[in-house]
Structure formats: C-alpha cells, structure tokens
Protein backbone atom coordinates (compact mmCIF):
# COMPACT_ATOMS: atom_id res chain seq x y z
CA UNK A 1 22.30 4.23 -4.86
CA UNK A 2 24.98 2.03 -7.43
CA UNK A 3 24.53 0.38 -10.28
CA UNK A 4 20.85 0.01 -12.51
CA UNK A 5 18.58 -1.69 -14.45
CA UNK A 6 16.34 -0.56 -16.83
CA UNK A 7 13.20 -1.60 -18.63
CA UNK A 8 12.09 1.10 -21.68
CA UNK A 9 9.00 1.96 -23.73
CA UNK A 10 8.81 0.93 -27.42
CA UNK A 11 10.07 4.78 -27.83
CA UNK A 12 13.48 3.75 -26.15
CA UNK A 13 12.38 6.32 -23.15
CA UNK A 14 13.20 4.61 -19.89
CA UNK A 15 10.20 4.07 -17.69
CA UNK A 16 11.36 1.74 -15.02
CA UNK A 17 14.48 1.59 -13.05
CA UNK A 18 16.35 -0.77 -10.75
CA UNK A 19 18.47 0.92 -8.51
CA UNK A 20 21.00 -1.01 -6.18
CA UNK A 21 21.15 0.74 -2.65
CA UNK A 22 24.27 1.47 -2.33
CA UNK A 23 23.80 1.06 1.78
CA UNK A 24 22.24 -2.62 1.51
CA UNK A 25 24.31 -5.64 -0.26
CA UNK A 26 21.20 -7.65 -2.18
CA UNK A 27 18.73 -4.53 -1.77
CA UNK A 28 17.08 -2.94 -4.63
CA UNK A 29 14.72 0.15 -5.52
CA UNK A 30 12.05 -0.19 -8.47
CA UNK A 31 11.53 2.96 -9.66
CA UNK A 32 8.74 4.01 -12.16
CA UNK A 33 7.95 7.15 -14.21
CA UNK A 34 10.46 9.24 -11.65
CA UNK A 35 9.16 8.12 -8.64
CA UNK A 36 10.33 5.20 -5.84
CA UNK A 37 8.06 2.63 -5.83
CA UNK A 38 9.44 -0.19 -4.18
CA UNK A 39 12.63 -1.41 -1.94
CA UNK A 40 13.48 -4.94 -1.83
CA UNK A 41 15.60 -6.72 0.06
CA UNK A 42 16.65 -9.94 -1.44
CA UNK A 43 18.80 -11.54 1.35
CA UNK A 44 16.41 -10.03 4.17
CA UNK A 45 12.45 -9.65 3.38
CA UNK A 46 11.34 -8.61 6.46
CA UNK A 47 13.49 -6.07 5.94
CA UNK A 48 11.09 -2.84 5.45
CA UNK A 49 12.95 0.80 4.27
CA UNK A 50 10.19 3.03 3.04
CA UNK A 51 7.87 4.22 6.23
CA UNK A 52 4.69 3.68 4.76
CA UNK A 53 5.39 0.25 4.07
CA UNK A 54 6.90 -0.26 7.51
CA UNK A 55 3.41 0.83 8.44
CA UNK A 56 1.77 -1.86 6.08
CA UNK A 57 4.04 -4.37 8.06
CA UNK A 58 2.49 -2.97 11.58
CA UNK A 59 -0.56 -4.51 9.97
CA UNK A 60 0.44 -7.59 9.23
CA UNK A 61 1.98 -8.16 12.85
CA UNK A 62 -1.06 -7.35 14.53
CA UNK A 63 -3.43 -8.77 12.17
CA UNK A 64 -3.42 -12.32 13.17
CA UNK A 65 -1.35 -14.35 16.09
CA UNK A 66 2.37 -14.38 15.87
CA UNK A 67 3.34 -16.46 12.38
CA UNK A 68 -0.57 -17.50 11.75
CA UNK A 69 -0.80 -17.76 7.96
CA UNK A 70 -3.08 -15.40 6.25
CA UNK A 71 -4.57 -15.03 3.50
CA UNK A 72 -3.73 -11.65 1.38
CA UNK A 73 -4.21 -9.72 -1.98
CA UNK A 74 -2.01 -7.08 -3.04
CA UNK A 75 -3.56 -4.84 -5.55
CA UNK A 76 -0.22 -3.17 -7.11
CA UNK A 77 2.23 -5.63 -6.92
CA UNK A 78 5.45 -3.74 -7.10
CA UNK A 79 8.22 -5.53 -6.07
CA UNK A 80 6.69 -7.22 -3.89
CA UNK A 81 7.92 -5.88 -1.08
CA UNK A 82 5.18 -6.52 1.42
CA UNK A 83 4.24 -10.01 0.10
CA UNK A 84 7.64 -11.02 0.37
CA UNK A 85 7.60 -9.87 4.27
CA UNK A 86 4.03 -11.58 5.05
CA UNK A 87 5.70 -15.00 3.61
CA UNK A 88 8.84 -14.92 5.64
CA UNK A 89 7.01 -13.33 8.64
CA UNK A 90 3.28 -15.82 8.06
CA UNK A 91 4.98 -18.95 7.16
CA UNK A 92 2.46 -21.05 4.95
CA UNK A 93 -0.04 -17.72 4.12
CA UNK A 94 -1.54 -17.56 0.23
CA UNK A 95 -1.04 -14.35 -1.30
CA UNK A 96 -2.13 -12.93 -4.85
CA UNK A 97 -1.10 -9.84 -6.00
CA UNK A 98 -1.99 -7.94 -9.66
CA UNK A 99 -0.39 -5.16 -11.21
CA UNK A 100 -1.83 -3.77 -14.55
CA UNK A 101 2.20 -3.62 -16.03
CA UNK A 102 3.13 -6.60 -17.15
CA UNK A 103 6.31 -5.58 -18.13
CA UNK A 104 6.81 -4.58 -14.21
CA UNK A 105 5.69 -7.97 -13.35
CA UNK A 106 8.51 -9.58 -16.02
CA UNK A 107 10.96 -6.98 -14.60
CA UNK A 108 10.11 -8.05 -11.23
CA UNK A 109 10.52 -11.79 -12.41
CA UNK A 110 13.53 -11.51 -14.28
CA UNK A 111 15.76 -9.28 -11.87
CA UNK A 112 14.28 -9.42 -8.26
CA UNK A 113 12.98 -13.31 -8.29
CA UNK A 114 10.96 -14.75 -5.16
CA UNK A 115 11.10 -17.75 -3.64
CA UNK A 116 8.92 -20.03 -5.50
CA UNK A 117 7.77 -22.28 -1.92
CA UNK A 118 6.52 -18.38 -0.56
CA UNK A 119 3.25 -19.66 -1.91
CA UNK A 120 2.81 -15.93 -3.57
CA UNK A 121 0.88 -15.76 -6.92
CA UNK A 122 1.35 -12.61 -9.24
CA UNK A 123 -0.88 -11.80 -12.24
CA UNK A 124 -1.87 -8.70 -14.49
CA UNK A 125 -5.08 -7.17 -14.68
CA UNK A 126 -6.86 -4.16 -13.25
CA UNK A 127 -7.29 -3.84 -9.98
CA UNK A 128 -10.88 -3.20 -9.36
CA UNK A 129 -12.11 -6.04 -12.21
CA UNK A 130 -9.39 -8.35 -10.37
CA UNK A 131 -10.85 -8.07 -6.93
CA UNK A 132 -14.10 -8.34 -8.06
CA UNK A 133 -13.55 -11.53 -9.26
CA UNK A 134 -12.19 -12.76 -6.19
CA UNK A 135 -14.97 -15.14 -3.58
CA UNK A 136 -16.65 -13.51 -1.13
CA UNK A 137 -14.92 -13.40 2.54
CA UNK A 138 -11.71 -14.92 0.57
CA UNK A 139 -9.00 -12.72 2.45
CA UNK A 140 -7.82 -11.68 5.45
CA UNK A 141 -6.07 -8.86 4.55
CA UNK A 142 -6.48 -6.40 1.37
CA UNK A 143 -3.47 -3.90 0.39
CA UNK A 144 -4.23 -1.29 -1.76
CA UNK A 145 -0.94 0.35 -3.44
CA UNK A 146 -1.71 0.98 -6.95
CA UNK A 147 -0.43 4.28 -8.64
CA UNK A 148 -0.46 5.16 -12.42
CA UNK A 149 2.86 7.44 -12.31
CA UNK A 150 2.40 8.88 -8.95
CA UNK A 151 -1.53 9.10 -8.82
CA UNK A 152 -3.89 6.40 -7.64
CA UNK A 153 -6.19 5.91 -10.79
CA UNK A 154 -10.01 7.56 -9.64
CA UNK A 155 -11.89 4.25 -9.94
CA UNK A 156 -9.88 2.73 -6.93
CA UNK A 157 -10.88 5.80 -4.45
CA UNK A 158 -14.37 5.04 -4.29
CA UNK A 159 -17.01 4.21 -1.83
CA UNK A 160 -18.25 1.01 -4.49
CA UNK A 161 -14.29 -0.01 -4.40
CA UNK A 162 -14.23 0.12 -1.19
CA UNK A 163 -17.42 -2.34 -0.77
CA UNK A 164 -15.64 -4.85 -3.25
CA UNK A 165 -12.78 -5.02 -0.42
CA UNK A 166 -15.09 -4.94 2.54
CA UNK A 167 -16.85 -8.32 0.63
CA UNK A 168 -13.65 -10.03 -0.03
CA UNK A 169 -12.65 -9.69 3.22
CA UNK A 170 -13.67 -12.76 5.67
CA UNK A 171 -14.95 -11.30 9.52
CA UNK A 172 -12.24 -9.29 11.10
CA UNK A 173 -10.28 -8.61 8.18
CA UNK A 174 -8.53 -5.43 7.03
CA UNK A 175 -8.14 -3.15 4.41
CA UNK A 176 -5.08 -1.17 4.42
CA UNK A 177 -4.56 1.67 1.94
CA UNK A 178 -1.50 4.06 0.76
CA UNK A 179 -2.53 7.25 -0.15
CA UNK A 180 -0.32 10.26 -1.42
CA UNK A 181 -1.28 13.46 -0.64
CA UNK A 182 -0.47 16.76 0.89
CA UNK A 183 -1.15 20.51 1.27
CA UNK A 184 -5.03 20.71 3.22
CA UNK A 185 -5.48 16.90 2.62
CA UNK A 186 -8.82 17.01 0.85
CA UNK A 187 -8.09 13.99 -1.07
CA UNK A 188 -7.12 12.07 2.30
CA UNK A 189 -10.03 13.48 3.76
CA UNK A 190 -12.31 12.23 1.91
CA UNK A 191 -10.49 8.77 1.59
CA UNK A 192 -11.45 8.55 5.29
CA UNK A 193 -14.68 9.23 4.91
CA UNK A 194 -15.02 7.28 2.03
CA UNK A 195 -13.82 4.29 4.16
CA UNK A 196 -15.86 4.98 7.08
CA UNK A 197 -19.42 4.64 5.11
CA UNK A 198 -18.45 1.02 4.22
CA UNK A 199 -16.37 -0.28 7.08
CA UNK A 200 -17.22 0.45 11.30
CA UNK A 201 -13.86 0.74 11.84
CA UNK A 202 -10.78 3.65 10.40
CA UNK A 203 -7.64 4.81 11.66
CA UNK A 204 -4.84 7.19 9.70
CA UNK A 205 -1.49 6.93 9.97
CA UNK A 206 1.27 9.32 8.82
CA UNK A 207 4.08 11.75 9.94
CA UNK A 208 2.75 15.04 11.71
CA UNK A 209 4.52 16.79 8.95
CA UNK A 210 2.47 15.79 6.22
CA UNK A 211 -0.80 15.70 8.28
CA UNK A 212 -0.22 19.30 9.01
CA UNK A 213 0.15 20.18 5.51
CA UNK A 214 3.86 20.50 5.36
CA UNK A 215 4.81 18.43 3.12
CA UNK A 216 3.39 16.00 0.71
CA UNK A 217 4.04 12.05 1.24
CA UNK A 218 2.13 8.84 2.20
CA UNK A 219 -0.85 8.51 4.60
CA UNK A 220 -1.83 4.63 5.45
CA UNK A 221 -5.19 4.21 5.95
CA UNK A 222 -6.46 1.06 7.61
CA UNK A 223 -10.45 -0.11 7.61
CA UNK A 224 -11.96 -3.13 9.20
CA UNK A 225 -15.34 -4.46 10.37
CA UNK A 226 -13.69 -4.71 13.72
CA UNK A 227 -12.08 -3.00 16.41
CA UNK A 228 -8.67 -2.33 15.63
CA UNK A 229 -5.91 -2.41 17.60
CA UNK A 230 -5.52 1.16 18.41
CA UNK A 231 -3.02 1.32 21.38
CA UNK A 232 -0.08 -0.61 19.82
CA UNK A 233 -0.61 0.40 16.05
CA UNK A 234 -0.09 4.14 17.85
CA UNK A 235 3.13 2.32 19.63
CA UNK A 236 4.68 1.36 16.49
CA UNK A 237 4.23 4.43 14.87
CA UNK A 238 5.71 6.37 17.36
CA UNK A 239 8.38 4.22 17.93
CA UNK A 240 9.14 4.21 14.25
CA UNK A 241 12.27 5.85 13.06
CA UNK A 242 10.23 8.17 10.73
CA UNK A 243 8.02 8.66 13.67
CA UNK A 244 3.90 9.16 12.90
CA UNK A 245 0.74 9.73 15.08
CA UNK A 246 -2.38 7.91 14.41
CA UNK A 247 -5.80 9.12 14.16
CA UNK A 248 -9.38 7.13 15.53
CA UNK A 249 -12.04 7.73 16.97
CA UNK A 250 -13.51 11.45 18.14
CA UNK A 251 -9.46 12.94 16.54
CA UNK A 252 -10.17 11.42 13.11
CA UNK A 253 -13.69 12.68 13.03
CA UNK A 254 -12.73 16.29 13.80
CA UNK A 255 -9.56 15.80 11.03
CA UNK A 256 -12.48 14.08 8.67
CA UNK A 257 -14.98 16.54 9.53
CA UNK A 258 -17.26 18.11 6.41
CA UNK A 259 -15.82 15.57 3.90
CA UNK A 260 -18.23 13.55 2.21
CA UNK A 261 -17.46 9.80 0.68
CA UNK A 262 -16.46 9.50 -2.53
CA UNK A 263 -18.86 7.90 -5.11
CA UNK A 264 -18.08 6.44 -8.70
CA UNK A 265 -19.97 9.45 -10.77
CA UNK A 266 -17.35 12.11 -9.26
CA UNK A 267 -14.52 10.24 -8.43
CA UNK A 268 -10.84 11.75 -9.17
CA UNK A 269 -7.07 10.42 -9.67
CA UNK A 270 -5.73 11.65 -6.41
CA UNK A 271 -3.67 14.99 -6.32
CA UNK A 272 -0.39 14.48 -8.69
CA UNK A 273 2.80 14.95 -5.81
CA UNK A 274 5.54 18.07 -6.33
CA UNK A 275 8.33 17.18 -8.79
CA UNK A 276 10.50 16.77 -5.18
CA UNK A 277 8.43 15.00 -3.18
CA UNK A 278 10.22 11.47 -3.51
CA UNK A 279 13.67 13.13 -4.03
CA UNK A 280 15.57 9.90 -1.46
C-alpha cells in the first residue's frame, strides 16, 4: 500500500485510514479501527479485490437479467464498493445505503467521490431503524455489511432483523449477508438458521479454510423467498481466485444442524476476529 489519508477522533487518535494500493493506480482501501473495510476502485468499479465482496457481486449478476436495473439498500455503506459496481454493472438501478459514521460518510465524500448520475443515495442512521422505515416490497436486493470495529452490532443478527429484510424485499428478492467468524462457527451457525426461519431459501458461501475452522474470515450468506441459483453461484465460487464451496440444501442442514435462530432477547455482537486476521 502508498500513501494515506486519515480521519481522527476528537482525541487526535486515528480511527480511519485511506490507504492507496500500491498495485492499482486510482484504487483505495478504507480502513477502520485496524481492520480493512473497503477497496475502491475509482477508475474501474466493477473492479472487486476483497473475496467476500466478489461474492456480493456473484449476487448481483445473477440476481436479475444481464444490466436490468435494480433496486438495492446497503446497510453499511463503506466505500461504497458494491453500490458503485451495481451502478456501472445495472445501469439506471436506485440504491440507498446508511452507515451510522457520518464522519465515514464525509470521508467517503470528500476523498473517494461517486458519480453523482449513479443514482446512489447515502445517509446516516442505524441500520435496523433505517430499514424499518423503508416501504414494504421496496427492494430487490438487501446487503447487510455493517460492523462496529470488527463485530456486527447484536441487534442486526436477529431472526426480527431478518423479517424487516424479508418485508422490504419485493417477490424474488435477496438478502445477502457478510458475516465474520471462525473457529467451530457457532455464530455462523446460527446466522443460518436464523435466516432459514424467515426466508425458504439459504445458501453459505466461504473458503473451505475458514468453514473448517482454520482460520477466521468472511462467510456470505444469501436468503431469498425463492429458489436460488445454486449451480452457477457454486461455479463462481469455485472459479474464484480465492476459491470457496457453497452450502444448500441437505449439506447446509447437516453444517446448520442443532443451531437454533437467533431471537432479539439473547442476541450477541458476533465473535470479535484475532488481532491477525485481516493482516493484507
């Protein structure tokens, strides 16, 4: 990575970083609290670097027919890496996104500006109270990527948060989710299940490493009311330079088996990663 910008904390202590990468002219890391939370690629948005996202973007290709607008909320805004790949990708789609930082937002503004024609909105707020202000059957496609520090805040890993997305979404739509976990995957475990008692339709995605318990990293969950499409979202993540399996059907039952969904009353931040874990 070269050069950086910074954005600090009335204490002077830097919490957010922009990091130029080094191997891309016009690319750009955002980096919170320690840990990588967005790449950007200015001059080329579809453009995708960290796996999980490229994931995310598997999505998107599949979701709708080949540059169909959508319509799409991003709850943790970022850099807005993914919206910034739906508009160049879905020509004419309407996205809003929300992040609770609204210093990341003006950072994001200021340093690592959009195109203003993408048709991409960005506000602050929470991101439960946000979505449920949203219409009913409003969206195609939900994106949930919201971390406090490296932990996605308890009241966003819930089956009742999960209903708010399932009644934004219009017939057919998706909810895609990032989750961070490793060692025996409890957290992810019940995420699944979690998902499953609201929507008829789950897969998993992630490397083999971390779904063995190697390692700690990202697992993308995707939800629908409908059938999803199985065969080539397995294609793409094999295919994928940081290659990952997918699991449906009978394999994510046996993966999900004896976890229970997660309710309001005992919901939890999910599991804080290893100092390491995003080391790039």
């Amino acid at each position: 990575m070269g050069g950086r910008e910074q954005a600090e904390d009335g204490n002077g202590r830097p919490v957010m970083e922009l990091l130029r990468d080094a191997d891309r002219e016009g690319a750009w890391v955002l980096v919170v609290d320690g840990t990588p939370q967005s790449h950007v690629d200015l001059t080329d948005p579809t453009y995708l670097d960290f796996e999980y996202v490229r994931r995310f973007g598997h999505v998107v290709d599949l979701l709708a027919p080949e540059r169909a607008p959508i319509d799409a909320y991003h709850l943790g805004a970022g850099a807005l890496t993914l919206a910034r790949y739906v508009a160049a990708t879905r020509p004419g789609s309407r996205q809003r996104a929300v992040d609770i930082d609204a210093g990341l937002v003006d950072l994001v503004r200021r340093e690592l500006p959009w195109d203003r024609r993408a048709g991409i909105r960005v506000g602050t707020g929470d991101a439960r109270a946000w979505l449920g202000a949203r219409h009913d059957g409003s969206a195609d496609l939900v994106v949930t990527d919201v971390f406090s520090g490296a932990r996605t805040p308890a009241h966003l890993t819930s089956v009742e948060f999960a209903a708010e997305a399932a009644r934004v979404l219009r017939p057919g739509g998706v909810h895609t989710v990032n989750i961070g976990d490793g060692g025996r995957l409890h957290h992810t475990r019940a995420q699944v299940a979690t998902a499953a008692a609201v929507f008829g339709h789950v897969a998993l995605i992630a490397e083999p490493a971390v779904l063995r318990g190697r390692r700690f990293g990202n697992l993308v969950l995707v939800a629908s009311d409908r059938p999803l499409p199985i065969d080539e979202l397995t294609r793409r993540a094999h295919r994928d330079p940081d290659m990952a399996r997918l699991l449906a059907g009978a394999e994510l039952d046996r993966f999900v088996a004896g976890a229970v969904p997660v309710r309001d009353a005992e919901a939890r931040d999910s599991p804080a990663p290893p100092q390491d874990a995003f080391a790039r």
